[in-house]
C-alpha atoms as a PDB file:
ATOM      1  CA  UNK A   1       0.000   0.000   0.000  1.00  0.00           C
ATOM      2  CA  UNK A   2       1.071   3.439  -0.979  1.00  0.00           C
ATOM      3  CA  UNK A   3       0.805   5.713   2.166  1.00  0.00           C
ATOM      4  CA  UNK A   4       1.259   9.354   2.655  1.00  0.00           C
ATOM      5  CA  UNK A   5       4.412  11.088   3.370  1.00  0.00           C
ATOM      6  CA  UNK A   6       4.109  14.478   2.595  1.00  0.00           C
ATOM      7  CA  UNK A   7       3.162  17.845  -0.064  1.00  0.00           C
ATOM      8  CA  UNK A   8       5.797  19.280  -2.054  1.00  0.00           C
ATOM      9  CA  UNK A   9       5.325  22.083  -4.399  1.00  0.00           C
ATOM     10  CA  UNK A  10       6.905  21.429  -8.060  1.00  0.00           C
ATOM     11  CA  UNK A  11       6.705  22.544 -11.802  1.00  0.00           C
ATOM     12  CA  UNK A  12       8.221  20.550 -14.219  1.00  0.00           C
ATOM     13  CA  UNK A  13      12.227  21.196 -15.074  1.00  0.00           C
ATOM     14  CA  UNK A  14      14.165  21.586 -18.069  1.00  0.00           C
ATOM     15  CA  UNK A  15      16.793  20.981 -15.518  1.00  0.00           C
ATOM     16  CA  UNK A  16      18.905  18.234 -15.198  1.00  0.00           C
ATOM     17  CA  UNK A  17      21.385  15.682 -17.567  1.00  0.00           C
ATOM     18  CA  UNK A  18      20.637  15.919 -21.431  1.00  0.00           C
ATOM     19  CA  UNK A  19      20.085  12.372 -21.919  1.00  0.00           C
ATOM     20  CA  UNK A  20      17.082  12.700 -20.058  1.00  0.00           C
ATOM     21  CA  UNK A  21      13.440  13.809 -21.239  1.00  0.00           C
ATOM     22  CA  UNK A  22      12.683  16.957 -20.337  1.00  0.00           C
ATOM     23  CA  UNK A  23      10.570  18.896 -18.514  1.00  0.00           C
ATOM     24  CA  UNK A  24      10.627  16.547 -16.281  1.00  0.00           C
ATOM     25  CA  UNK A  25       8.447  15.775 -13.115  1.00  0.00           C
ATOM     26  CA  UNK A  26      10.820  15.698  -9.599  1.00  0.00           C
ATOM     27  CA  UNK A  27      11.046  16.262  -6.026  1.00  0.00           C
ATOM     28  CA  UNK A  28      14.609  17.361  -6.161  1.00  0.00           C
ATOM     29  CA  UNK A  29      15.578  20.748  -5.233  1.00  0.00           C
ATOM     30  CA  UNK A  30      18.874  20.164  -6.878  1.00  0.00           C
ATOM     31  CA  UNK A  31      16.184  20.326 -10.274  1.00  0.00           C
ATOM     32  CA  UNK A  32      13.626  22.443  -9.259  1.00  0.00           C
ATOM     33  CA  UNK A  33      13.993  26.001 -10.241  1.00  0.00           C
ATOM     34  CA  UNK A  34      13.587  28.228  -6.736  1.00  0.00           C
ATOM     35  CA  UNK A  35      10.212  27.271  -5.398  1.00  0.00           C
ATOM     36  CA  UNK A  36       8.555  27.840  -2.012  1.00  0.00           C
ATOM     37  CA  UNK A  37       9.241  25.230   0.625  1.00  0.00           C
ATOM     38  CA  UNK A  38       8.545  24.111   4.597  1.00  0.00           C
ATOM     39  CA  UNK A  39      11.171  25.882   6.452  1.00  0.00           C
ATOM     40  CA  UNK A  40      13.003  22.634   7.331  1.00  0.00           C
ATOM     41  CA  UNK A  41      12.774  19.940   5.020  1.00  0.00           C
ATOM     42  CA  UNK A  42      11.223  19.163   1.331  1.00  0.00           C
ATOM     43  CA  UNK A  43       7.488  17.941   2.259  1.00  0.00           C
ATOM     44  CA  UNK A  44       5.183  19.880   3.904  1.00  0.00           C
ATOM     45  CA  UNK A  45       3.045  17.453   6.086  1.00  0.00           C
ATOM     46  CA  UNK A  46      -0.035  19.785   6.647  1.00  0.00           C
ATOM     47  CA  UNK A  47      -1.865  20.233   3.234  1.00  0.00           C
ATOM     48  CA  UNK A  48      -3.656  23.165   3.927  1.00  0.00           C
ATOM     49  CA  UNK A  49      -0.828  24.798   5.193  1.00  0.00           C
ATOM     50  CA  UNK A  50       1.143  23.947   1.686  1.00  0.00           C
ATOM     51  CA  UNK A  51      -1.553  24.964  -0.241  1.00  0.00           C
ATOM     52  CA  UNK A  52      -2.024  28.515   1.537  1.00  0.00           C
ATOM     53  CA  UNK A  53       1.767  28.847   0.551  1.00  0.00           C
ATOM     54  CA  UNK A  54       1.448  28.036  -3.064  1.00  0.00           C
ATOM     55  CA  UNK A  55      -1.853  30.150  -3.310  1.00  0.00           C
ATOM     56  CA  UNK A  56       0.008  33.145  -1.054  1.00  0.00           C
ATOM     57  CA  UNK A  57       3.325  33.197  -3.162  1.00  0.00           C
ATOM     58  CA  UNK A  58       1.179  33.083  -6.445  1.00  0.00           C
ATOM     59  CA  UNK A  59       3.702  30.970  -8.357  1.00  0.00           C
ATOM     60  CA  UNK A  60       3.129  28.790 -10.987  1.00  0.00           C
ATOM     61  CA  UNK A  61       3.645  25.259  -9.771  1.00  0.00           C
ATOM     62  CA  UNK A  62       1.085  22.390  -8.325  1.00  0.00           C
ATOM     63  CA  UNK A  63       1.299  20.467  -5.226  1.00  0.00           C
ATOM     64  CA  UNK A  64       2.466  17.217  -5.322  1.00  0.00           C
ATOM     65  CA  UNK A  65       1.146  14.523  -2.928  1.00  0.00           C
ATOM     66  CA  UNK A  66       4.334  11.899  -2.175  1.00  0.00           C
ATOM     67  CA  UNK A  67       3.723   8.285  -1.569  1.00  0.00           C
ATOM     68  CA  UNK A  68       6.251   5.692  -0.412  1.00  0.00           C
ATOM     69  CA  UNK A  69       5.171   1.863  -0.229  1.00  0.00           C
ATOM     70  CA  UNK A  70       4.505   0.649   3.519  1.00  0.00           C
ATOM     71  CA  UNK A  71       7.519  -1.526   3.431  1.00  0.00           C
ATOM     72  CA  UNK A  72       9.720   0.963   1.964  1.00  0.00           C
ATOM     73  CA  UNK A  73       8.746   3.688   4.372  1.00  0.00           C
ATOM     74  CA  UNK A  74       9.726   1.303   7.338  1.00  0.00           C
ATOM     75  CA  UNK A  75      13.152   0.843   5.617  1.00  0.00           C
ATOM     76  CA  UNK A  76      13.252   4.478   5.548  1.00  0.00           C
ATOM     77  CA  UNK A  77      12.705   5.408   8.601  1.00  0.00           C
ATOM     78  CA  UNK A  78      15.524   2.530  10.084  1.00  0.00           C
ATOM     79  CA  UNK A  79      17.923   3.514   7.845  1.00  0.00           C
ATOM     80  CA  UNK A  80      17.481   7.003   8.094  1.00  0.00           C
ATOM     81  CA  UNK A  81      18.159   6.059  12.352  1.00  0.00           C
ATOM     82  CA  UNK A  82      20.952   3.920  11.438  1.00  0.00           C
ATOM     83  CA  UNK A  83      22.588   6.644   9.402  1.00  0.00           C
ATOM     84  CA  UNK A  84      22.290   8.852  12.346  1.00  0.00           C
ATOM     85  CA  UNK A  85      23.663   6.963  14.354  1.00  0.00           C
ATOM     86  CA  UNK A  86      26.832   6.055  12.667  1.00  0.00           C
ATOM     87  CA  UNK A  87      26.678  10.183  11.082  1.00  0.00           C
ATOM     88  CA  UNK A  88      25.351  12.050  14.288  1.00  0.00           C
ATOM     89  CA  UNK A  89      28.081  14.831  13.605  1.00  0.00           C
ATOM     90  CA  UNK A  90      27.123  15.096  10.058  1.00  0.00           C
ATOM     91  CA  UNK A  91      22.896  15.857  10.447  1.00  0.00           C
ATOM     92  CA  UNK A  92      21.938  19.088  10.789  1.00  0.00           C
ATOM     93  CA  UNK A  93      18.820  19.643  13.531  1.00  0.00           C
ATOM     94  CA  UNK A  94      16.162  21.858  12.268  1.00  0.00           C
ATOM     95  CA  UNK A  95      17.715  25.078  13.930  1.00  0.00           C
ATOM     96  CA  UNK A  96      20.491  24.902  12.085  1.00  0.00           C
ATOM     97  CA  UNK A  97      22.913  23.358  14.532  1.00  0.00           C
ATOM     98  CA  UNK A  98      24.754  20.266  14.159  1.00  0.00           C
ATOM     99  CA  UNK A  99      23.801  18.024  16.704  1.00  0.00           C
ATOM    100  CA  UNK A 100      25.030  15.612  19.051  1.00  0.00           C
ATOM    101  CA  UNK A 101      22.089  13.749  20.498  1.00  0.00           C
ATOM    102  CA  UNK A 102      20.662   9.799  20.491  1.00  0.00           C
ATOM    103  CA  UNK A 103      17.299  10.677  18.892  1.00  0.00           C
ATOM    104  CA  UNK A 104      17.891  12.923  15.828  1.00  0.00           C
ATOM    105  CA  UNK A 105      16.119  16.026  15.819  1.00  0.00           C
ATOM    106  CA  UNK A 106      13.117  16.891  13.312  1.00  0.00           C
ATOM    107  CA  UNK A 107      13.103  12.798  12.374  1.00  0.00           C
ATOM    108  CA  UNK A 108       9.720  13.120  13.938  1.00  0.00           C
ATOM    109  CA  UNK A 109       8.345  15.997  11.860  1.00  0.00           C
ATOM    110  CA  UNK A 110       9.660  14.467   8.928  1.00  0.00           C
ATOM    111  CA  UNK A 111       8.270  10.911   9.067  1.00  0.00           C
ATOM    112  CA  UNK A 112       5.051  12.284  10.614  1.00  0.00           C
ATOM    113  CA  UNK A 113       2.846  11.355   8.234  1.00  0.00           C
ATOM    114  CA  UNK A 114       4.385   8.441   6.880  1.00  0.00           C
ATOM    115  CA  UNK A 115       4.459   7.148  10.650  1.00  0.00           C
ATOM    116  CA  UNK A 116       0.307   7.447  10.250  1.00  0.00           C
ATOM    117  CA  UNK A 117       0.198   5.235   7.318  1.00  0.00           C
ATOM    118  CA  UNK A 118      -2.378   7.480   5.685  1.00  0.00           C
ATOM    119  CA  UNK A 119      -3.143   6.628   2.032  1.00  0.00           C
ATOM    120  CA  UNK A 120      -2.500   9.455  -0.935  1.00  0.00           C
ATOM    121  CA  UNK A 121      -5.613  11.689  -0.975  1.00  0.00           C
ATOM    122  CA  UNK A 122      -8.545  10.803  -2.776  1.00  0.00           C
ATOM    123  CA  UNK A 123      -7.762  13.396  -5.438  1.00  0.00           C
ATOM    124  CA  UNK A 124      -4.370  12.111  -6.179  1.00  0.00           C
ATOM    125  CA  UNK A 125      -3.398  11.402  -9.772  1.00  0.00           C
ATOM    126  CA  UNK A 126       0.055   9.461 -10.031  1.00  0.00           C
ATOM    127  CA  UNK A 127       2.416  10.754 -12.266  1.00  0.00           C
ATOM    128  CA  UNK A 128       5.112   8.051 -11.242  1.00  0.00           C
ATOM    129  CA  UNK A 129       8.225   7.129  -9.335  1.00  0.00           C
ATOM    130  CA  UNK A 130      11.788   8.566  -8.524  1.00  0.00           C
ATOM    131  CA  UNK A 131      14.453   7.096  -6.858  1.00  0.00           C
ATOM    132  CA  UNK A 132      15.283   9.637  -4.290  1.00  0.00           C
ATOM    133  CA  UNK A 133      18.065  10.065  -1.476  1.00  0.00           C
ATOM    134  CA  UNK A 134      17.343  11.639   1.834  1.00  0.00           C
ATOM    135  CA  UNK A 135      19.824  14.031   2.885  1.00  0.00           C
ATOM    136  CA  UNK A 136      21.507  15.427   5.737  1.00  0.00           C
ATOM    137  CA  UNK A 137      18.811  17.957   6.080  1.00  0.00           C
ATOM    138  CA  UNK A 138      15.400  16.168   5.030  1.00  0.00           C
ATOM    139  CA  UNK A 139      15.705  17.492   1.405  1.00  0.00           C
ATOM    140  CA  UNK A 140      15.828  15.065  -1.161  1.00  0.00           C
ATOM    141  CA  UNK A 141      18.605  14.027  -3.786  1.00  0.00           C
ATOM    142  CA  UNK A 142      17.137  12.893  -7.291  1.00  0.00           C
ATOM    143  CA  UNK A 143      18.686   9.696  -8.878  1.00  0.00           C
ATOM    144  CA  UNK A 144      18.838  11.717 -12.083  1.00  0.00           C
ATOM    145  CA  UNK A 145      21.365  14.095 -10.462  1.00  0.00           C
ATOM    146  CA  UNK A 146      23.931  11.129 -11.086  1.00  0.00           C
ATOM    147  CA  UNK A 147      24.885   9.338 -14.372  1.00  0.00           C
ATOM    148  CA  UNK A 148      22.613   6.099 -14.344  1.00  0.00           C
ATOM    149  CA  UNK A 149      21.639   5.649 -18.183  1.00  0.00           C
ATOM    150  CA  UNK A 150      24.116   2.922 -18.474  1.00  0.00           C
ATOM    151  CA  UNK A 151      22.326   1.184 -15.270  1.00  0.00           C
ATOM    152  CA  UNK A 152      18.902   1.900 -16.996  1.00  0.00           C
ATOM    153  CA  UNK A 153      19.756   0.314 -20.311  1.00  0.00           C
ATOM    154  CA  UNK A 154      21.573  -2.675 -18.707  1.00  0.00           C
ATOM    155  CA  UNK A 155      17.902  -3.028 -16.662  1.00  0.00           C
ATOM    156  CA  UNK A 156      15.861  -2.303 -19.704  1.00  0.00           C
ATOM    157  CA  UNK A 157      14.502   0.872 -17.592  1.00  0.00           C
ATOM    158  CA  UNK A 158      12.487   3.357 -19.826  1.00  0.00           C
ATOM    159  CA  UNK A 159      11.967   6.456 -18.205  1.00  0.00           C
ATOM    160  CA  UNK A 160       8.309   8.061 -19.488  1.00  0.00           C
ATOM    161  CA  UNK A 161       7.930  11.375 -21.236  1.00  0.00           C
ATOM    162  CA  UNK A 162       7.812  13.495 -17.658  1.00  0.00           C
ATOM    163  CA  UNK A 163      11.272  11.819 -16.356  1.00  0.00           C
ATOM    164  CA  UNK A 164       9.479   9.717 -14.074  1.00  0.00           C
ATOM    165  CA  UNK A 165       9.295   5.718 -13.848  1.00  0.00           C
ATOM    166  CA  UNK A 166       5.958   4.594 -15.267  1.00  0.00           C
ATOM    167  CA  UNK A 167       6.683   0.770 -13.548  1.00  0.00           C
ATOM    168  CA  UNK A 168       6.477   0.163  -9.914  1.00  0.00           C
ATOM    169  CA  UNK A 169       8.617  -2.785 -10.224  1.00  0.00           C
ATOM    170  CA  UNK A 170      10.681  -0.805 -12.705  1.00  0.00           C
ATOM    171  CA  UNK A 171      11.635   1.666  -9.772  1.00  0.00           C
ATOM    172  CA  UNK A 172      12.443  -1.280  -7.221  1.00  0.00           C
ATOM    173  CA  UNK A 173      14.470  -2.688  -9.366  1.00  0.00           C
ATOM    174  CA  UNK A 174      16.742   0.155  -9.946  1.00  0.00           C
ATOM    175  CA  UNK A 175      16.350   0.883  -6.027  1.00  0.00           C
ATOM    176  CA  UNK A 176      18.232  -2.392  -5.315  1.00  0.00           C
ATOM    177  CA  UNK A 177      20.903  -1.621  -8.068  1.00  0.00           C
ATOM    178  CA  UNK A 178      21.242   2.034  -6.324  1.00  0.00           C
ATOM    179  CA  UNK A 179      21.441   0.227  -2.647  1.00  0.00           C
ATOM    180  CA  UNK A 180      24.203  -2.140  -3.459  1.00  0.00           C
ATOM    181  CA  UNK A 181      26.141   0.814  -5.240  1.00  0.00           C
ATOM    182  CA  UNK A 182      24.701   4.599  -3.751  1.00  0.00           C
ATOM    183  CA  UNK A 183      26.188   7.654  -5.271  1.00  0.00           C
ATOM    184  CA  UNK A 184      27.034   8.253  -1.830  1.00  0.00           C
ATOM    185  CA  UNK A 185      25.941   7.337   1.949  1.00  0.00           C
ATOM    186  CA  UNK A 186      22.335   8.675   2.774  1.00  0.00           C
ATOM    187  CA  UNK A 187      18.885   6.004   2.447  1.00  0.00           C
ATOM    188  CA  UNK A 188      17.261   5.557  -0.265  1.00  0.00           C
ATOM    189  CA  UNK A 189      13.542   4.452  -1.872  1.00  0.00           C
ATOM    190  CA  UNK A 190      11.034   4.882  -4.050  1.00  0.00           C
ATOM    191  CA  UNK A 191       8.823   8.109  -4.236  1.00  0.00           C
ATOM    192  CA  UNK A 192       5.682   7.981  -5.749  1.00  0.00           C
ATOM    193  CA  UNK A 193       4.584  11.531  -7.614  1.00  0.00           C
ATOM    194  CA  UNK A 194       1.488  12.383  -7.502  1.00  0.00           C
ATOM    195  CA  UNK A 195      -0.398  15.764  -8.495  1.00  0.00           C
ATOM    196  CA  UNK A 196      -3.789  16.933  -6.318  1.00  0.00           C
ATOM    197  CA  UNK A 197      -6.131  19.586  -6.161  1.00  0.00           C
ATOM    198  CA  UNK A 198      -6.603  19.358  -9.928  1.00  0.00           C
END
């Protein structure tokens, strides 16, 4: 089951690697041009609250309801732990400070919703998947920000016309080729896209 993790406002890109289609549909600020955002973190986890932002700042973008599969989520949230705990000095708390402590600070915020197991809204039309990394501040790291188009050819991956997976199975399967070999050291899963209030 997909559940709920959080709202994130996005526009398609023209951003990112040429071999890729473009625009393209993403969650990664590293892609997104400058778009308004929680203050800590990528997702907001209050709807209403994200939608009084995009209507407030007027800018052209929708709101995008993010899914991760049950299972996945659970992975999520232990690694995400387990990477604090080997990387306390590395995380950064949601004041800005590097901290220090046993239970990482805004985890809670973060996996709020997720830790509800709510499913997507009613309203929510899937656009697809991305593989994303969680970083060192709750912001998300887009697969496509690193050279995988030999990966997806050896996996007979075919990304759709908006940049996203179309394939479930598709996106797990590049997950566990990602897992064995990450870019670099943060968690990560599956993120399903999905646009609401349409």
């Amino acid at each position: 089951m997909q559940i709920l993790g959080g709202y994130v406002i996005a526009t398609p890109t023209k951003l990112g690697p040429a071999d890729l289609p473009h625009p393209l549909w993403t969650i990664s600020p590293c892609l997104l041009p400058d778009l308004p955002g929680p203050s800590y973190g990528d997702w907001f986890t209050d709807r209403t609250h994200a939608e009084a932002v995009l209507k407030t700042t007027g800018v052209e973008a929708d709101l995008l309801a993010v899914g991760i599969e049950e299972a996945l989520a659970n992975d999520l949230r232990a690694d995400r732990a387990d990477w604090w705990a080997r990387n306390p000095a590395l995380a950064i708390s949601p004041g800005g400070k590097r901290e220090t402590s046993v239970d990482e600070p805004g985890a809670d915020d973060f996996f709020q919703l997720l830790d509800q197991q709510l499913p997507l809204p009613p309203d929510a039309e899937t656009l697809g998947y991305e593989l994303v990394g969680l970083e060192t501040d709750f912001t998300f790291h887009s697969w496509h920000c690193f050279p995988f188009a030999a990966e997806r050819r050896a996996l007979g991956v075919t990304l759709a016309p908006n940049g996203l997976l179309a394939d479930h199975g598709d996106a797990l399967r590049v997950l566990d080729l990602i897992r064995e070999e990450p870019p670099y050291e943060v968690p990560w899963t599956v993120a399903t896209l999905a646009v609401v209030g349409k």
